[in-house]
Protein backbone atom coordinates (compact mmCIF):
# COMPACT_ATOMS: atom_id res chain seq x y z
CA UNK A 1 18.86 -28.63 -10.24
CA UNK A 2 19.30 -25.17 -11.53
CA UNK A 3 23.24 -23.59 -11.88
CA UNK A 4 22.89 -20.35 -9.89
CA UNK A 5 24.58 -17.70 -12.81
CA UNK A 6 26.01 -15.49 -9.71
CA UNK A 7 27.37 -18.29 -7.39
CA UNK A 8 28.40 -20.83 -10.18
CA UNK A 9 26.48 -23.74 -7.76
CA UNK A 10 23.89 -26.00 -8.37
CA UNK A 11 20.87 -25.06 -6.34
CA UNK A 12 17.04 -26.47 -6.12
CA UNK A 13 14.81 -24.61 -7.50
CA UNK A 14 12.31 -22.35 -5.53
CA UNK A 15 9.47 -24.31 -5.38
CA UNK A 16 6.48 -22.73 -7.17
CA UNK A 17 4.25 -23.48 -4.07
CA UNK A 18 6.38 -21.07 -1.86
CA UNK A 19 6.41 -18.18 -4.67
CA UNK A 20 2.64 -18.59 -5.10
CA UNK A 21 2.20 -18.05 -0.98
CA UNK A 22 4.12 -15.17 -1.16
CA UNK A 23 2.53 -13.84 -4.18
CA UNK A 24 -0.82 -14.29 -2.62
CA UNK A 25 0.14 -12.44 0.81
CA UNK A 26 1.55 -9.06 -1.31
CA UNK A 27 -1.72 -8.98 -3.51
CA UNK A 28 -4.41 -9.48 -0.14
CA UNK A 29 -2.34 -6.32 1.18
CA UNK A 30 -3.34 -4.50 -1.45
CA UNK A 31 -6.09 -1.59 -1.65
CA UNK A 32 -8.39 -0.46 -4.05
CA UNK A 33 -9.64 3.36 -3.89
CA UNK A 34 -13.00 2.51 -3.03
CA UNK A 35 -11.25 0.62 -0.21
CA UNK A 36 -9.59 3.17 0.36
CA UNK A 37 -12.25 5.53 0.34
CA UNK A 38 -14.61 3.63 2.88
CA UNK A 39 -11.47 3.27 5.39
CA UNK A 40 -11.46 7.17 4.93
CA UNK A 41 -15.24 7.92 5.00
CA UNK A 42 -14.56 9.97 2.30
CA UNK A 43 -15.57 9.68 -1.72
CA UNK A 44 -13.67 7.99 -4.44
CA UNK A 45 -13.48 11.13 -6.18
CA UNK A 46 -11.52 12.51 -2.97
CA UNK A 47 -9.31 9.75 -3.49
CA UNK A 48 -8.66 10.04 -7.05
CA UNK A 49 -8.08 14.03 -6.48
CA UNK A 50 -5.39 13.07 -3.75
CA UNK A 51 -3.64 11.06 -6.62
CA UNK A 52 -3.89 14.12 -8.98
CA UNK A 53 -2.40 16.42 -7.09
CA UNK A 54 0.07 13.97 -4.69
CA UNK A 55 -1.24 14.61 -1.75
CA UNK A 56 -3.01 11.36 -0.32
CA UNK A 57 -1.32 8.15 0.25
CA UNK A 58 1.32 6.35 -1.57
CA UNK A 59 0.02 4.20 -4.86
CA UNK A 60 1.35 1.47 -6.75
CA UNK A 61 -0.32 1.54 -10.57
CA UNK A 62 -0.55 -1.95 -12.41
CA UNK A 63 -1.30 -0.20 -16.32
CA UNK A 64 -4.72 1.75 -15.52
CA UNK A 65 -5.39 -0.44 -12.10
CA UNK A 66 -4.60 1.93 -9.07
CA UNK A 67 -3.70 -0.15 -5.79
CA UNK A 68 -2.28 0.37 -2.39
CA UNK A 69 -0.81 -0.83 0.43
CA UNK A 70 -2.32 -1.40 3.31
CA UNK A 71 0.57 -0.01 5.31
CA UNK A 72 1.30 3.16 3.62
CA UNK A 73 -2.86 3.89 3.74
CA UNK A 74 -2.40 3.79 7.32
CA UNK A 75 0.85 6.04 7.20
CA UNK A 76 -0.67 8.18 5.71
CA UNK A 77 -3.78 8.24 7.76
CA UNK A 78 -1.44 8.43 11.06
CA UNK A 79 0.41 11.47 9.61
CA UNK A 80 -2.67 13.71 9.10
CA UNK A 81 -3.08 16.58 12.14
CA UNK A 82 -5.73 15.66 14.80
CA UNK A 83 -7.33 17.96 16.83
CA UNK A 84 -8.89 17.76 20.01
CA UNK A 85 -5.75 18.65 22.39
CA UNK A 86 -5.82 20.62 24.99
CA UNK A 87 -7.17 24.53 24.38
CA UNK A 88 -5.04 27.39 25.16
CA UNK A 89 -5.55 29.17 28.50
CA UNK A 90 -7.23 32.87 27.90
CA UNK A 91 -5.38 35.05 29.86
């Protein structure tokens, strides 16, 4: 039993099993930039220039170790114009 500082209660401990699942799901999420480059199609180095000048996808950085998300890749990816509409009638 563990006294809870901010409810003054005795409460179990998480169990380390549950933290390590959860801990395990968050870091599978997580892309590297060649990942993200071959989602893309493009080059790492177009990936890395995104980064430099804050235009590509949202990063998390772990000391020199550049990962992201899954979620916000795809954001990101979604949020890009696409062409192929309709064209314009000449006239």
């Amino acid at each position: 039993m563990v006294i809870d500082p901010y409810v003054g209660k005795a409460r179990q401990p998480p169990k380390r099993e549950d933290h390590m699942a959860t801990f395990n799901n968050t870091l599978e999420t997580l892309l590297n930039e060649r990942d993200v480059a071959r989602i893309t199609g493009l080059s790492v180095a177009s990936v890395r220039r995104w980064r430099l000048y804050r235009q590509g996808p949202k990063y998390i950085k772990f000391g020199a170790a550049v990962r992201y998300r899954a979620a916000d890749v795809a954001a990101f990816i979604e949020s890009r114009p696409s062409g192929g509409g309709q064209r314009a009638e000449a006239g």
